[in-house]
C-alpha atoms as a PDB file:
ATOM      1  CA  UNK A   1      13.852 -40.332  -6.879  1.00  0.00           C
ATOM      2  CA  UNK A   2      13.648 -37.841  -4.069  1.00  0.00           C
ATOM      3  CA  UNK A   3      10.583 -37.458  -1.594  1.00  0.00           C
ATOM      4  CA  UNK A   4       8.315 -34.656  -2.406  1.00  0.00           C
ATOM      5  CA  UNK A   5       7.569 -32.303   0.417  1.00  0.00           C
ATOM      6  CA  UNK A   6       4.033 -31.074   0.639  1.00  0.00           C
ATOM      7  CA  UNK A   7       4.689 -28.409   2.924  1.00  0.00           C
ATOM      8  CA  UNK A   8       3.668 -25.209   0.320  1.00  0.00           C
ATOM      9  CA  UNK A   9       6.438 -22.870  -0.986  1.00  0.00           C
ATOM     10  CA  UNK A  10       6.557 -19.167  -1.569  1.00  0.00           C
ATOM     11  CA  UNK A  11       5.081 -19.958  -4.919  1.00  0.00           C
ATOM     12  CA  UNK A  12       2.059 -22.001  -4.250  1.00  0.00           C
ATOM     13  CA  UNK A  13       0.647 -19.950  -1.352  1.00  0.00           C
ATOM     14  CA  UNK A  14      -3.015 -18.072  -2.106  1.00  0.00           C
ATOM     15  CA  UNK A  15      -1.010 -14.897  -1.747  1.00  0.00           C
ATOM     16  CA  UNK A  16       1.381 -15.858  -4.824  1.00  0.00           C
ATOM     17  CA  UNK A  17      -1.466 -17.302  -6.654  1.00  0.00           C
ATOM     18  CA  UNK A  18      -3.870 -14.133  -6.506  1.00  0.00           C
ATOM     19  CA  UNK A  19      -0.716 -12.130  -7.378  1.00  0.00           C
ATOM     20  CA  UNK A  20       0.696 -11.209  -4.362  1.00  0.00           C
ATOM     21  CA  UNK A  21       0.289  -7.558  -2.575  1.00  0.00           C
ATOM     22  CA  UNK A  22      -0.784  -5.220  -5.607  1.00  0.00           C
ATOM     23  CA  UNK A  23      -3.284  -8.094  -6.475  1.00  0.00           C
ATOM     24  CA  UNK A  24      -4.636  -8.311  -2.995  1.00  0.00           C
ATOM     25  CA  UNK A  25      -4.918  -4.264  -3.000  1.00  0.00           C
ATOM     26  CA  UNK A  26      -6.611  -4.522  -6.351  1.00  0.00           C
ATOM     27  CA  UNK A  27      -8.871  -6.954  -4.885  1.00  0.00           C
ATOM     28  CA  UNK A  28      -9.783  -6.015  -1.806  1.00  0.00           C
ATOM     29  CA  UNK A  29     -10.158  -1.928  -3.076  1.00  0.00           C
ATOM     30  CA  UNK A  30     -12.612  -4.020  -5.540  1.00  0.00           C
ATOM     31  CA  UNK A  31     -14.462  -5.385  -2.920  1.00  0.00           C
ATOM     32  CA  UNK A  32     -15.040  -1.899  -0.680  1.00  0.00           C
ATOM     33  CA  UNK A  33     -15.992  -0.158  -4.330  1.00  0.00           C
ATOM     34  CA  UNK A  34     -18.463  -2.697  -4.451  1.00  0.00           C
ATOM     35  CA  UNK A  35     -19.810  -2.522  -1.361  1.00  0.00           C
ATOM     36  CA  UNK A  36     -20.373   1.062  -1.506  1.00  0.00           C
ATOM     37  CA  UNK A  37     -21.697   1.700  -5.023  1.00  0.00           C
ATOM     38  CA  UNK A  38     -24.218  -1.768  -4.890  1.00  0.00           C
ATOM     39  CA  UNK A  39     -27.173  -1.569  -2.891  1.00  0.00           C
ATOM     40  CA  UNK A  40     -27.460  -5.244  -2.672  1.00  0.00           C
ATOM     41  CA  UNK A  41     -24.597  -4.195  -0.670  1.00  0.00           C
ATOM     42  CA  UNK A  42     -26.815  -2.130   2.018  1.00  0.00           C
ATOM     43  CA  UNK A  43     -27.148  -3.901   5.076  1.00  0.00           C
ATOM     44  CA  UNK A  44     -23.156  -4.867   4.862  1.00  0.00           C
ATOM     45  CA  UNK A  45     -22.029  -1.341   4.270  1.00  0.00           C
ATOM     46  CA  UNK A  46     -24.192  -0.026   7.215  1.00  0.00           C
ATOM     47  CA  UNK A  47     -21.838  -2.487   9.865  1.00  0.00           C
ATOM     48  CA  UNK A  48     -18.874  -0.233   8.584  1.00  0.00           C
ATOM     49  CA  UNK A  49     -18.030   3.675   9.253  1.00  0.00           C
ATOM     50  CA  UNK A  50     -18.453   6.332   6.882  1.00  0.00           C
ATOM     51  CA  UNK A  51     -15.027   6.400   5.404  1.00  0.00           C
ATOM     52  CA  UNK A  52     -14.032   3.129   4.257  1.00  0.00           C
ATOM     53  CA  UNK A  53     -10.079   3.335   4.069  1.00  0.00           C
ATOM     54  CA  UNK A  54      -9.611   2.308   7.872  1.00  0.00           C
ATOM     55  CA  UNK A  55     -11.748  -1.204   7.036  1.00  0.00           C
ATOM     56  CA  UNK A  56      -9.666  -1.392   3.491  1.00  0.00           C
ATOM     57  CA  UNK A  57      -5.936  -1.286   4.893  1.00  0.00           C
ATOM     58  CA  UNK A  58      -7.269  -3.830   7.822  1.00  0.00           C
ATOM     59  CA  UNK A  59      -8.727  -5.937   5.612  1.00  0.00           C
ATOM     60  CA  UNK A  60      -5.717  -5.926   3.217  1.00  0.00           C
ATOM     61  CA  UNK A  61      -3.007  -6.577   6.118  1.00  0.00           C
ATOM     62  CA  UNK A  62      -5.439  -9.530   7.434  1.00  0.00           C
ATOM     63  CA  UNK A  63      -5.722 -11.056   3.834  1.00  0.00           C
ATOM     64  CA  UNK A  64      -2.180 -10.573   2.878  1.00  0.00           C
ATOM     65  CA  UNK A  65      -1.774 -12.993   6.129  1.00  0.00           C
ATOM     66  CA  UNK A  66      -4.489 -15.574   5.448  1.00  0.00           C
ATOM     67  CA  UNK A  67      -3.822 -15.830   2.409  1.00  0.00           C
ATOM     68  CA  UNK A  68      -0.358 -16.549   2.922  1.00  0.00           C
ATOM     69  CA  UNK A  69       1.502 -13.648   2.612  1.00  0.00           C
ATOM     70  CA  UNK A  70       3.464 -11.061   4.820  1.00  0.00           C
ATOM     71  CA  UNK A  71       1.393 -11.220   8.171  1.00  0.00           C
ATOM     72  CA  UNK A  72       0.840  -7.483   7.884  1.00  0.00           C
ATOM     73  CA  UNK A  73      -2.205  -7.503  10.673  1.00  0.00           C
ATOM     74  CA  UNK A  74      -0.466  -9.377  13.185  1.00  0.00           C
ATOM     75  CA  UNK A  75       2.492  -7.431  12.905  1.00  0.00           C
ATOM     76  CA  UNK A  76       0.569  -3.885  13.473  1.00  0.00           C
ATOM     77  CA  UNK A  77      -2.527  -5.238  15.801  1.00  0.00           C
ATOM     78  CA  UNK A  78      -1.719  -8.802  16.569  1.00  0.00           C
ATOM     79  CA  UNK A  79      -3.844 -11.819  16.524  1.00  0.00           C
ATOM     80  CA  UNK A  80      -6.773 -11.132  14.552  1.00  0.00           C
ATOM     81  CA  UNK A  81      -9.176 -12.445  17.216  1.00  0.00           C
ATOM     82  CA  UNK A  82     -11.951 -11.700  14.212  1.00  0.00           C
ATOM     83  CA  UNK A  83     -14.435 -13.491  16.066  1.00  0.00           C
ATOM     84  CA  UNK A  84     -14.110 -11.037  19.390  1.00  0.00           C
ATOM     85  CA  UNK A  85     -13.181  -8.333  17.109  1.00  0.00           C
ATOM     86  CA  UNK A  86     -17.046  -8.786  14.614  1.00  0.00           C
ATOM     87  CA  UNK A  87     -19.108  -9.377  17.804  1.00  0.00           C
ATOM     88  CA  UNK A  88     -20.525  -5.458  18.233  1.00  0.00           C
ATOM     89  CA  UNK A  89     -21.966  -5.920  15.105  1.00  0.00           C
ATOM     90  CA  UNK A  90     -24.957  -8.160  14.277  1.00  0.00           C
ATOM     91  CA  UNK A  91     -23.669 -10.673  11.703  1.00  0.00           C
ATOM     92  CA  UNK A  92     -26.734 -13.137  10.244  1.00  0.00           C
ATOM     93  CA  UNK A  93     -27.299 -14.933   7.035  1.00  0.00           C
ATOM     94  CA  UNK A  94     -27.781 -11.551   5.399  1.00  0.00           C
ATOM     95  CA  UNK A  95     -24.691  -9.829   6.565  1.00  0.00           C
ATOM     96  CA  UNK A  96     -22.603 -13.598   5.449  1.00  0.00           C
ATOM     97  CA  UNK A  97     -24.252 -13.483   2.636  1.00  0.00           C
ATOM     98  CA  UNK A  98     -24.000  -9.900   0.932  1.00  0.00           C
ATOM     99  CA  UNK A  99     -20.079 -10.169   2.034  1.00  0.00           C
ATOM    100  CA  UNK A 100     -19.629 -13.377   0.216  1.00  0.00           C
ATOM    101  CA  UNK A 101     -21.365 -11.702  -2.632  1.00  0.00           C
ATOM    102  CA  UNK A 102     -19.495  -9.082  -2.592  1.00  0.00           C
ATOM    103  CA  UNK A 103     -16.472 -10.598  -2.681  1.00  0.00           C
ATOM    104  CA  UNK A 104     -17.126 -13.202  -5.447  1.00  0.00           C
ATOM    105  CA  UNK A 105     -17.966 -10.436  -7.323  1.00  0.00           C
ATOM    106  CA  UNK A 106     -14.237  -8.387  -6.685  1.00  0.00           C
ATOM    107  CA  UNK A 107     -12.661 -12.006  -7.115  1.00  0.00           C
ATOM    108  CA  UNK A 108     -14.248 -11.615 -10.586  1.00  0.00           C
ATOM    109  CA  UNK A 109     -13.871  -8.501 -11.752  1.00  0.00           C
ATOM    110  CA  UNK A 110     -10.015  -7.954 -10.342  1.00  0.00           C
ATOM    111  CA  UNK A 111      -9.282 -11.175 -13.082  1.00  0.00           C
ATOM    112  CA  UNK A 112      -9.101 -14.238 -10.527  1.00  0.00           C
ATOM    113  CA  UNK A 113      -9.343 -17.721 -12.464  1.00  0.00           C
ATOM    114  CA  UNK A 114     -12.354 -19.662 -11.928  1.00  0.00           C
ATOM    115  CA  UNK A 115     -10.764 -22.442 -10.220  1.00  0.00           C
ATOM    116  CA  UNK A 116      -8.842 -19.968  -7.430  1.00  0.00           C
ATOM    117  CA  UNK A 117     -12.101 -18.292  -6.496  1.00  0.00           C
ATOM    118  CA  UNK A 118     -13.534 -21.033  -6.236  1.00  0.00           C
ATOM    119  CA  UNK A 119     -11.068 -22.647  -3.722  1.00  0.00           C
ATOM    120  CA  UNK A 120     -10.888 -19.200  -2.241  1.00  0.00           C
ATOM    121  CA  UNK A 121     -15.254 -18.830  -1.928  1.00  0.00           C
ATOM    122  CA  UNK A 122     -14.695 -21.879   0.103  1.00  0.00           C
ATOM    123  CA  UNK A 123     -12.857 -20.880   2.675  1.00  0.00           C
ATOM    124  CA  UNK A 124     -13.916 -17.624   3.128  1.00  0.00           C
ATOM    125  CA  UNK A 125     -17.683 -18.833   3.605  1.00  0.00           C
ATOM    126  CA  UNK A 126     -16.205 -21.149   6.404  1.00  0.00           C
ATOM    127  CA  UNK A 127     -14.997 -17.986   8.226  1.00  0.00           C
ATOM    128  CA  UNK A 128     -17.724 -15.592   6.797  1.00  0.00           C
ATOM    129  CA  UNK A 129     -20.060 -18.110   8.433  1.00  0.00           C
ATOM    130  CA  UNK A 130     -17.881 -18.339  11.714  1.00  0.00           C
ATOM    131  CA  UNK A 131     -18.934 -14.647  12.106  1.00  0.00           C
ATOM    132  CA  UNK A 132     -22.300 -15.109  12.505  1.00  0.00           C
ATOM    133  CA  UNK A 133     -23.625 -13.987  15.860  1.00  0.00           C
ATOM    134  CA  UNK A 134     -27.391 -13.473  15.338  1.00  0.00           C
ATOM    135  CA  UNK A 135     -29.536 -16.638  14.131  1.00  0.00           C
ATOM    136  CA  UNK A 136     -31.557 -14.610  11.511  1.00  0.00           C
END
């Protein structure tokens, strides 16, 4: 019997498992769609500019990277520093909130199982949350 290494492979990374860069594109296209066409999306889509393809290839080169992928955003603009980089805007409950919304929503609708969003709502409310910088 040989010892099982825990340490995850190409295959069981969130990347791989959403379905790697076309998937991520799908979803995150999905989730800038949504923002734009819902308005239960209103407050979120007001912290972004007009044109929404600078905010989609960021947030596609971060994701491919978080979740595991090719580290697209550090490659272009280095460390994320998303903290630093979300403070000019004011991020509450509200703003959290709508964008994890939003993005269960894309999960859904781009074909995700329920188990992988689910694993995947997790951790993005622990950074979504991590945003905040106003207490309402």
């Amino acid at each position: 019997m040989t010892e099982q290494n825990n340490t995850p492979t190409e295959d069981t990374t969130a990347y791989a498992l959403v379905g790697g860069e076309a998937k991520v594109r799908e979803l995150v296209d999905r989730f800038y769609d949504l923002m734009d066409l819902e308005d239960q999306f209103k407050g979120l889509r007001a912290l972004h500019p007009t044109t929404l393809e600078g905010s989609r290839d960021k947030l596609f080169m971060f994701l491919s990277g978080w979740l595991g992928g090719p580290s697209l955003y550090i490659e272009r603009y280095g460390h994320p520093r998303l903290r630093a980089r979300h403070l000019p805007f004011e991020i509450g409950i509200s703003e959290r909130d709508q964008w994890m919304r939003c993005m269960s929503m894309a999960m859904e609708d781009v074909g995700l199982s329920e188990d992988l969003r689910l694993r995947l709502m997790q951790a993005f409310f622990e950074t979504a949350d991590w945003m905040r910088n106003v207490a309402r």
